[in-house]
C-alpha atoms as a PDB file:
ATOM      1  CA  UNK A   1      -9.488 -52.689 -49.735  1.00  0.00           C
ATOM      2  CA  UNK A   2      -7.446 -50.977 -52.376  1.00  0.00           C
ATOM      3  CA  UNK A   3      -6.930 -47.379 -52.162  1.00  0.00           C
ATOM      4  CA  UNK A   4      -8.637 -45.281 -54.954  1.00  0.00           C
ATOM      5  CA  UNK A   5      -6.217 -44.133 -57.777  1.00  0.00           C
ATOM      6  CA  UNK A   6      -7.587 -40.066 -57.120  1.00  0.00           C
ATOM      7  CA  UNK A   7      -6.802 -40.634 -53.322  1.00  0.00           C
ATOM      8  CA  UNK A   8      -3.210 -42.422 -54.299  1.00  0.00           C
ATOM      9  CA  UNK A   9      -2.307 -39.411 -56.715  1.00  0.00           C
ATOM     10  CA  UNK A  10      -3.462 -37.268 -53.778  1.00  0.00           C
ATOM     11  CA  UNK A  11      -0.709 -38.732 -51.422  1.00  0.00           C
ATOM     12  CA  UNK A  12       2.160 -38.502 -53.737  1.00  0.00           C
ATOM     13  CA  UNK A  13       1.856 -34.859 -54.804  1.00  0.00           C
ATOM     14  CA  UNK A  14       1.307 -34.065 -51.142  1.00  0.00           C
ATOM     15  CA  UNK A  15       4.559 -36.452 -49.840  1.00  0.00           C
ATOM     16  CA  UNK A  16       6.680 -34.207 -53.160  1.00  0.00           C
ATOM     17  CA  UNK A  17       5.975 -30.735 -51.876  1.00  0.00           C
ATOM     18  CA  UNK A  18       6.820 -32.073 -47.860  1.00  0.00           C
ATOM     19  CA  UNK A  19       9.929 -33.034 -49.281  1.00  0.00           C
ATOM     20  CA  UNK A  20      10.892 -30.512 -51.593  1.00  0.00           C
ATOM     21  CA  UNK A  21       9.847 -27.891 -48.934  1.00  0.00           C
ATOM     22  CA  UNK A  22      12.278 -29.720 -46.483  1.00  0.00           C
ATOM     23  CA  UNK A  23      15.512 -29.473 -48.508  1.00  0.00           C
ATOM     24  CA  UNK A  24      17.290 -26.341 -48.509  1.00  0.00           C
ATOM     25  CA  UNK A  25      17.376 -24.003 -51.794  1.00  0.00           C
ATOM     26  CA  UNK A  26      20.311 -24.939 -53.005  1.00  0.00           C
ATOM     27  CA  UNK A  27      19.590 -28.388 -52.538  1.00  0.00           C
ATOM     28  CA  UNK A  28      16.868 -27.496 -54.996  1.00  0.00           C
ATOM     29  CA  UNK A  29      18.325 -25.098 -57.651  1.00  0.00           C
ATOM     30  CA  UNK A  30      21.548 -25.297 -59.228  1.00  0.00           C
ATOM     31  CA  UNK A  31      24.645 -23.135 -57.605  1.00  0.00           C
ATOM     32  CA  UNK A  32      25.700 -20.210 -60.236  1.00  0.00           C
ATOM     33  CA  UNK A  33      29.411 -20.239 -59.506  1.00  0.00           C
ATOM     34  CA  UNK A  34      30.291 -17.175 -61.188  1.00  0.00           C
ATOM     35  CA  UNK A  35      29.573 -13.961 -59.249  1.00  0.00           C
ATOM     36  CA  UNK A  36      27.504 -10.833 -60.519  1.00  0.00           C
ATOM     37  CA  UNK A  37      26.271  -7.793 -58.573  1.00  0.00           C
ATOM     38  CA  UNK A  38      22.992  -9.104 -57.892  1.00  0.00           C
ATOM     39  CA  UNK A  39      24.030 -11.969 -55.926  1.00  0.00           C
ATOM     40  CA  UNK A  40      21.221 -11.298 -53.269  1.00  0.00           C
ATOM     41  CA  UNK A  41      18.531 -11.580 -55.545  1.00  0.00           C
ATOM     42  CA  UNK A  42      17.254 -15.332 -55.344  1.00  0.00           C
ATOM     43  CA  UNK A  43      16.832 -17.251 -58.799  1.00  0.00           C
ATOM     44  CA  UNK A  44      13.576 -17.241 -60.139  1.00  0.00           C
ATOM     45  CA  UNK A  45      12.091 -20.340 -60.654  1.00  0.00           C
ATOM     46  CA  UNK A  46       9.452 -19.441 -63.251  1.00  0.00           C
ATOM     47  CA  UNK A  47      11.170 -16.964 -66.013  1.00  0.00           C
ATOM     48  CA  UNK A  48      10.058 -15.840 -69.448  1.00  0.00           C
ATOM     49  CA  UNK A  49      10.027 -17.548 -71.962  1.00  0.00           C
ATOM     50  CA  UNK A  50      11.977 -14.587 -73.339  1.00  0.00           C
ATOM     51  CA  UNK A  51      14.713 -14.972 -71.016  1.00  0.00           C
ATOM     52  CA  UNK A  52      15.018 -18.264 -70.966  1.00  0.00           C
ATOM     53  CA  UNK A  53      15.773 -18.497 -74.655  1.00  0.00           C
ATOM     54  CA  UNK A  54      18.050 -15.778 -74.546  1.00  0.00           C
ATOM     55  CA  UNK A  55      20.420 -17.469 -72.154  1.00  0.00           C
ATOM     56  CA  UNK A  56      19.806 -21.137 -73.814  1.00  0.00           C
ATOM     57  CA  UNK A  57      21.807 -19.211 -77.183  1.00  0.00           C
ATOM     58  CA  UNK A  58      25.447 -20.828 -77.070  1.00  0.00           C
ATOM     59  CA  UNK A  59      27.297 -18.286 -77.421  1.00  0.00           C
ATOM     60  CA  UNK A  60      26.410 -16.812 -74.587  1.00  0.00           C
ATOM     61  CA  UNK A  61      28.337 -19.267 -72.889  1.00  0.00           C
ATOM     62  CA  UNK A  62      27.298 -19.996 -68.824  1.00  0.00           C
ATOM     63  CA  UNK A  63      23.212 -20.405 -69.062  1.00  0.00           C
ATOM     64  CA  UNK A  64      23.001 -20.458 -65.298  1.00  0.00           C
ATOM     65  CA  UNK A  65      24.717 -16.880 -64.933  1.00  0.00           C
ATOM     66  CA  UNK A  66      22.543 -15.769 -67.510  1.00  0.00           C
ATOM     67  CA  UNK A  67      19.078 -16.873 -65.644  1.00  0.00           C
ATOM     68  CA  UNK A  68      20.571 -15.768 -62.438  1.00  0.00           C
ATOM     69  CA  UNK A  69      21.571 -12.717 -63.577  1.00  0.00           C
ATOM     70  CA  UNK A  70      18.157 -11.334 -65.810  1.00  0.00           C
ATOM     71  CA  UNK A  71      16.183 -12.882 -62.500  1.00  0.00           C
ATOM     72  CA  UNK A  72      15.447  -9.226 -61.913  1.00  0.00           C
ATOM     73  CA  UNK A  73      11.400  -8.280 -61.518  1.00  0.00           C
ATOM     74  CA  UNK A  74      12.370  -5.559 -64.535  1.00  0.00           C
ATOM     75  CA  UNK A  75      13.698  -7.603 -66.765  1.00  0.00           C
ATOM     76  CA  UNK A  76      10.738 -10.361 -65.676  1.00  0.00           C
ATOM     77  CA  UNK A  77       8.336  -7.921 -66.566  1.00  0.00           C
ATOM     78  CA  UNK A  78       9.760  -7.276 -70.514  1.00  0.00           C
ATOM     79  CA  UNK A  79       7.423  -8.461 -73.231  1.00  0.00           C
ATOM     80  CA  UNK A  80       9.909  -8.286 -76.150  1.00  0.00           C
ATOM     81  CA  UNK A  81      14.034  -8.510 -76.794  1.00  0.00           C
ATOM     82  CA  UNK A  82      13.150  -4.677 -77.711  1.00  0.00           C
ATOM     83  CA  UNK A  83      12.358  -3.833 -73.989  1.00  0.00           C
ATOM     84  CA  UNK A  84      14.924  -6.349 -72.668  1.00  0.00           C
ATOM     85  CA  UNK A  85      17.975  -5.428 -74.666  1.00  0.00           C
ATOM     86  CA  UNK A  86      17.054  -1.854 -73.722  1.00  0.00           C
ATOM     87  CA  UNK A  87      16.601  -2.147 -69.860  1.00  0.00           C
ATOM     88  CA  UNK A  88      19.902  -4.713 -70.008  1.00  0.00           C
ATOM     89  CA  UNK A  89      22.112  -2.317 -71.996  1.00  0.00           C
ATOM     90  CA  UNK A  90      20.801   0.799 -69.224  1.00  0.00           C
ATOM     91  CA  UNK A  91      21.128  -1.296 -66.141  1.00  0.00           C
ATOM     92  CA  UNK A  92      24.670  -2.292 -67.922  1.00  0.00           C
ATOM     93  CA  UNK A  93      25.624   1.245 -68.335  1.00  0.00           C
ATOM     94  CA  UNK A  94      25.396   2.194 -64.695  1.00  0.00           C
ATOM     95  CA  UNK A  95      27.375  -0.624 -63.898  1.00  0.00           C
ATOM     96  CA  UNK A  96      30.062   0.537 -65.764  1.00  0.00           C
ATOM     97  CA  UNK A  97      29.484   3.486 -64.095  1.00  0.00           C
ATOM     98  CA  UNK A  98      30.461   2.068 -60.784  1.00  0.00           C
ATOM     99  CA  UNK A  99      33.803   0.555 -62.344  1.00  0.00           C
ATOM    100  CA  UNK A 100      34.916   3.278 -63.454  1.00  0.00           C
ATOM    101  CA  UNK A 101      34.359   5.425 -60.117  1.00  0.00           C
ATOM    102  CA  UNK A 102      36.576   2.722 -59.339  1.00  0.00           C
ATOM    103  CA  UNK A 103      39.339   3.317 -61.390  1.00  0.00           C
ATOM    104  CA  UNK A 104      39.302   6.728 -61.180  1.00  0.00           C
ATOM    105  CA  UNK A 105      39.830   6.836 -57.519  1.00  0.00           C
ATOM    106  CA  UNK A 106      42.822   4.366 -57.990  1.00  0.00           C
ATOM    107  CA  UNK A 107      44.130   6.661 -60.436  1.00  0.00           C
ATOM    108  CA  UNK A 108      44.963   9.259 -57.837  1.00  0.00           C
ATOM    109  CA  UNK A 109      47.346   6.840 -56.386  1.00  0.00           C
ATOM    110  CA  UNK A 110      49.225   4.786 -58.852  1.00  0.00           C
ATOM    111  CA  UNK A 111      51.669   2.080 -57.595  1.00  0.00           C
ATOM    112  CA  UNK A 112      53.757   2.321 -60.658  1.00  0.00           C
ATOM    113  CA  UNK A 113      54.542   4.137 -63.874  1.00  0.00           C
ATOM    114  CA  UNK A 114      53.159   1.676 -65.575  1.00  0.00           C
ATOM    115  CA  UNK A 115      50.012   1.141 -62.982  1.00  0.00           C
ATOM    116  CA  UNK A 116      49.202   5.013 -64.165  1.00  0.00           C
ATOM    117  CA  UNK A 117      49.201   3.959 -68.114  1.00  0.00           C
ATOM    118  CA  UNK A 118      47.191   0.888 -67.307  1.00  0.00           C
ATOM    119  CA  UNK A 119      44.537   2.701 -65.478  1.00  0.00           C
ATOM    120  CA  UNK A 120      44.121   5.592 -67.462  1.00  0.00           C
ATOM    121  CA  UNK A 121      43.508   2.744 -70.403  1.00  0.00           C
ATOM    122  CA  UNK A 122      41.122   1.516 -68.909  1.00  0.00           C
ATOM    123  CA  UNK A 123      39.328   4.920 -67.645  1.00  0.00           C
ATOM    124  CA  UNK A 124      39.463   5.401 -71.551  1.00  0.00           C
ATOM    125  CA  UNK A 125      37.862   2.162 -72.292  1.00  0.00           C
ATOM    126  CA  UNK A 126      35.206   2.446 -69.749  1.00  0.00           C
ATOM    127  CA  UNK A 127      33.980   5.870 -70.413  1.00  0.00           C
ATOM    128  CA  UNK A 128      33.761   4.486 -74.092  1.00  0.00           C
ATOM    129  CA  UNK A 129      32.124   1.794 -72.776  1.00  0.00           C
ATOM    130  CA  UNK A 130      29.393   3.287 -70.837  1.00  0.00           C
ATOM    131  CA  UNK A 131      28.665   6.067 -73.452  1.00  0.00           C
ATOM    132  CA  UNK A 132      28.425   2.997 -76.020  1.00  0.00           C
ATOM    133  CA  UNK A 133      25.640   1.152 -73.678  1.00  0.00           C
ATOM    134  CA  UNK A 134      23.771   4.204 -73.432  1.00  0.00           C
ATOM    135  CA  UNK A 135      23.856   4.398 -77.239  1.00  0.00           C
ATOM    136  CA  UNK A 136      22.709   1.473 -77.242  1.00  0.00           C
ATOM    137  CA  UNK A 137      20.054   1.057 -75.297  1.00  0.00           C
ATOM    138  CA  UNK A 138      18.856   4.232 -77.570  1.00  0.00           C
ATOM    139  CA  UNK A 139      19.416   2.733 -80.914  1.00  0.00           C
ATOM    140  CA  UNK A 140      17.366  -0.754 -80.318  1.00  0.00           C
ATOM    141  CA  UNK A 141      14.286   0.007 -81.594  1.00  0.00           C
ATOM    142  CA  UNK A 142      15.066   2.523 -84.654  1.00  0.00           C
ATOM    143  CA  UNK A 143      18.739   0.822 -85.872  1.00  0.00           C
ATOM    144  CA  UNK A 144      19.114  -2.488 -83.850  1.00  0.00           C
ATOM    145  CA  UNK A 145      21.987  -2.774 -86.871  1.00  0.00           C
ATOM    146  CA  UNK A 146      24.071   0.104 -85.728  1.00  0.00           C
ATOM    147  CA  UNK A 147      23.417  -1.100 -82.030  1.00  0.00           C
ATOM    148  CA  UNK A 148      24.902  -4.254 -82.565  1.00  0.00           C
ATOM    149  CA  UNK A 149      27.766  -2.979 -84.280  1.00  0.00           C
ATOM    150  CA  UNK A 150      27.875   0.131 -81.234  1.00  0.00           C
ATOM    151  CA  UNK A 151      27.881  -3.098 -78.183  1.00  0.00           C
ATOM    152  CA  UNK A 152      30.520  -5.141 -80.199  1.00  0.00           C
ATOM    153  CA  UNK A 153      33.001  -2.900 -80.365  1.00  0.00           C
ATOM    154  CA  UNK A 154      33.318  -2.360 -76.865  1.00  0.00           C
ATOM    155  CA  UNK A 155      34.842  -5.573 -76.350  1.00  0.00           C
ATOM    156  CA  UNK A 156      38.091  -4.675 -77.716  1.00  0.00           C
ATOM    157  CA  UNK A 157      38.541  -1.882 -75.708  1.00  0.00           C
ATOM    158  CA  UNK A 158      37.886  -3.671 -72.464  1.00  0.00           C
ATOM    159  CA  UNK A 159      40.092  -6.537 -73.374  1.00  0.00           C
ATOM    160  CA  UNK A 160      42.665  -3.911 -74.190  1.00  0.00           C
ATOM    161  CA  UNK A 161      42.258  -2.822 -70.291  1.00  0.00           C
ATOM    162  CA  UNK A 162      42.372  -6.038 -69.116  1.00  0.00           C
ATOM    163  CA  UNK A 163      46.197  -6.650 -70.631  1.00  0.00           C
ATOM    164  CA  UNK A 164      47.155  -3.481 -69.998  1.00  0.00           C
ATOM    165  CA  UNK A 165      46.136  -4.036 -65.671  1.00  0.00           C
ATOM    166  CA  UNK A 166      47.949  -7.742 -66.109  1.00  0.00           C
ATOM    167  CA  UNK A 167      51.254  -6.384 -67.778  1.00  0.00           C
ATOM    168  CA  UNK A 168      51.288  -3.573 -64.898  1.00  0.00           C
ATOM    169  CA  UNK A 169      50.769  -6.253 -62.054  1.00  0.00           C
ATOM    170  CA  UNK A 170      48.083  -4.347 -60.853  1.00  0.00           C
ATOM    171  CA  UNK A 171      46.765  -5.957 -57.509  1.00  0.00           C
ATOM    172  CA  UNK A 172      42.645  -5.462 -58.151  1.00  0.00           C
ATOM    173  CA  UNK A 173      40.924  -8.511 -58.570  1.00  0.00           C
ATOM    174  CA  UNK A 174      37.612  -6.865 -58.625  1.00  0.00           C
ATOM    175  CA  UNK A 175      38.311  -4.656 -61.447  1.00  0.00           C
ATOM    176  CA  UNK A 176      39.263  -7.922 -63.338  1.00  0.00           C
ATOM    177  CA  UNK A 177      35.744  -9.529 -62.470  1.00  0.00           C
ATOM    178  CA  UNK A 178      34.446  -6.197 -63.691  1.00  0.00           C
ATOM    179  CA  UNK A 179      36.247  -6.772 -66.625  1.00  0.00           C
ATOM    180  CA  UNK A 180      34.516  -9.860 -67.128  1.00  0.00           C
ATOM    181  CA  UNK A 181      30.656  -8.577 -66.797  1.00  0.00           C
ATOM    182  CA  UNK A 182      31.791  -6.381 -69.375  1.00  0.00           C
ATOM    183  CA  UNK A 183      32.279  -8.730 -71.827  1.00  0.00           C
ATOM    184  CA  UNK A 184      29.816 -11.452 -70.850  1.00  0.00           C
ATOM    185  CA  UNK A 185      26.917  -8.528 -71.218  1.00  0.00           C
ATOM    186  CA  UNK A 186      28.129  -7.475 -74.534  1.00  0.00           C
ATOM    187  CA  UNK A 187      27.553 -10.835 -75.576  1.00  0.00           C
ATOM    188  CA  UNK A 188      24.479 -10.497 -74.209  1.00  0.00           C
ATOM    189  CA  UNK A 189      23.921  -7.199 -75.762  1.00  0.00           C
ATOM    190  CA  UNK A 190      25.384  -8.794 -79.326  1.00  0.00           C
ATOM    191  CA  UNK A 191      23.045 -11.668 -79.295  1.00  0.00           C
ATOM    192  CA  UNK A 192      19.737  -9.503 -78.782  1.00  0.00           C
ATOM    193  CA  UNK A 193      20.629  -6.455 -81.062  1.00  0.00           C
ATOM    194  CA  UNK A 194      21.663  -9.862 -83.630  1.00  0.00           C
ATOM    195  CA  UNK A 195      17.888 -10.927 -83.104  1.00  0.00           C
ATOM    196  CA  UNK A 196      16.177  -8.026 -83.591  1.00  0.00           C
ATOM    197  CA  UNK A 197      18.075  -6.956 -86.565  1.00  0.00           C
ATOM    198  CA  UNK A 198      17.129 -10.203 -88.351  1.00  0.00           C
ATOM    199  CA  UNK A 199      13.341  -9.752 -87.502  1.00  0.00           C
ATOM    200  CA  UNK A 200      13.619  -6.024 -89.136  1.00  0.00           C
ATOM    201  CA  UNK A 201      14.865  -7.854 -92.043  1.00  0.00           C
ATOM    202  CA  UNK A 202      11.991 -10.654 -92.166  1.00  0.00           C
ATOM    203  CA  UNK A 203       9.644  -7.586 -91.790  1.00  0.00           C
ATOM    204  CA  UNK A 204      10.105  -6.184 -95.055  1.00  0.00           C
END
């Protein structure tokens, strides 16, 4: 007797989730290869639609690191690029923070002459640069203009670091990965305060 088309469809979505539930995570979900701070928080598999077409923009480069990395339950819980520019560009901001606790304990014991100019560059740069995501994260939802011009200049500065640490020979790999959040986030930060600027303009 042939087996009823409900009781077939029944079989096949139970047989998917035995399977599925069998096979590790990453067997599952794609492996972000770049690192980020919040490597322990698992990728969520449901985002917003917010998010998710945020990181599909091309410019901002690795879409994986960009889901992984805005997996947070904060920035799940934004309703608009308003809120999640904001909470980005604060969260940002502290991160900074931690760099450049880092640099300023190297600072107290330079290898080199040149070690000391290359870290107090970058001390410069990052103080500018956390002051600037602060600003930002301030200016979204009464100048989103100004922000974006406030999160794109920090780029320069950081890339400015980033020579001066590679012409020293400094030995820090993590402040170069540090480095590189920098400027992946302010093309992050670029992208949103682009958006909302160009709503404020279809507004009026």
């Amino acid at each position: 007797m042939a087996i009823p088309n409900q009781l077939c469809l029944v079989l096949v979505i139970f047989l998917s989730i035995f399977v599925l539930s069998s096979l590790p995570t990453n067997a599952i979900l794609p492996k972000v290869n770049v690192p980020f701070p919040n490597a322990n928080i698992p990728l969520q598999v449901f985002l917003p639609k917010l998010v998710e077409n945020l990181c599909n923009i091309k410019s901002i480069g690795n879409r994986r690191f960009c889901l992984k990395a805005l997996s947070t339950p904060k920035v799940i819980a934004t309703k608009d690029f308003t809120q999640l520019g904001t909470l980005i560009m604060k969260l940002r901001a502290e991160n900074a923070k931690v760099t450049l606790n880092v640099y300023n304990e190297m600072i107290m014991k330079p290898s080199s002459t040149q070690a000391l100019k290359a870290l107090n560059c970058c001390i410069e740069a990052y103080q500018y640069a956390v002051s600037s995501f602060e600003m930002v994260s301030s200016e979204l939802i009464e100048d989103p203009q100004t922000a974006n011009n406030d999160v794109t200049v920090i780029g320069p500065e950081i890339t400015n670091c980033e020579k001066e640490l590679i012409d020293a020979k400094v030995q820090a790999s993590q402040l170069l990965v540090g480095n590189r959040f920098v400027q992946y986030y302010i093309a992050i930060g670029g992208e949103i305060t682009s958006t909302l600027e160009h709503e404020n303009q279809n507004e009026y």
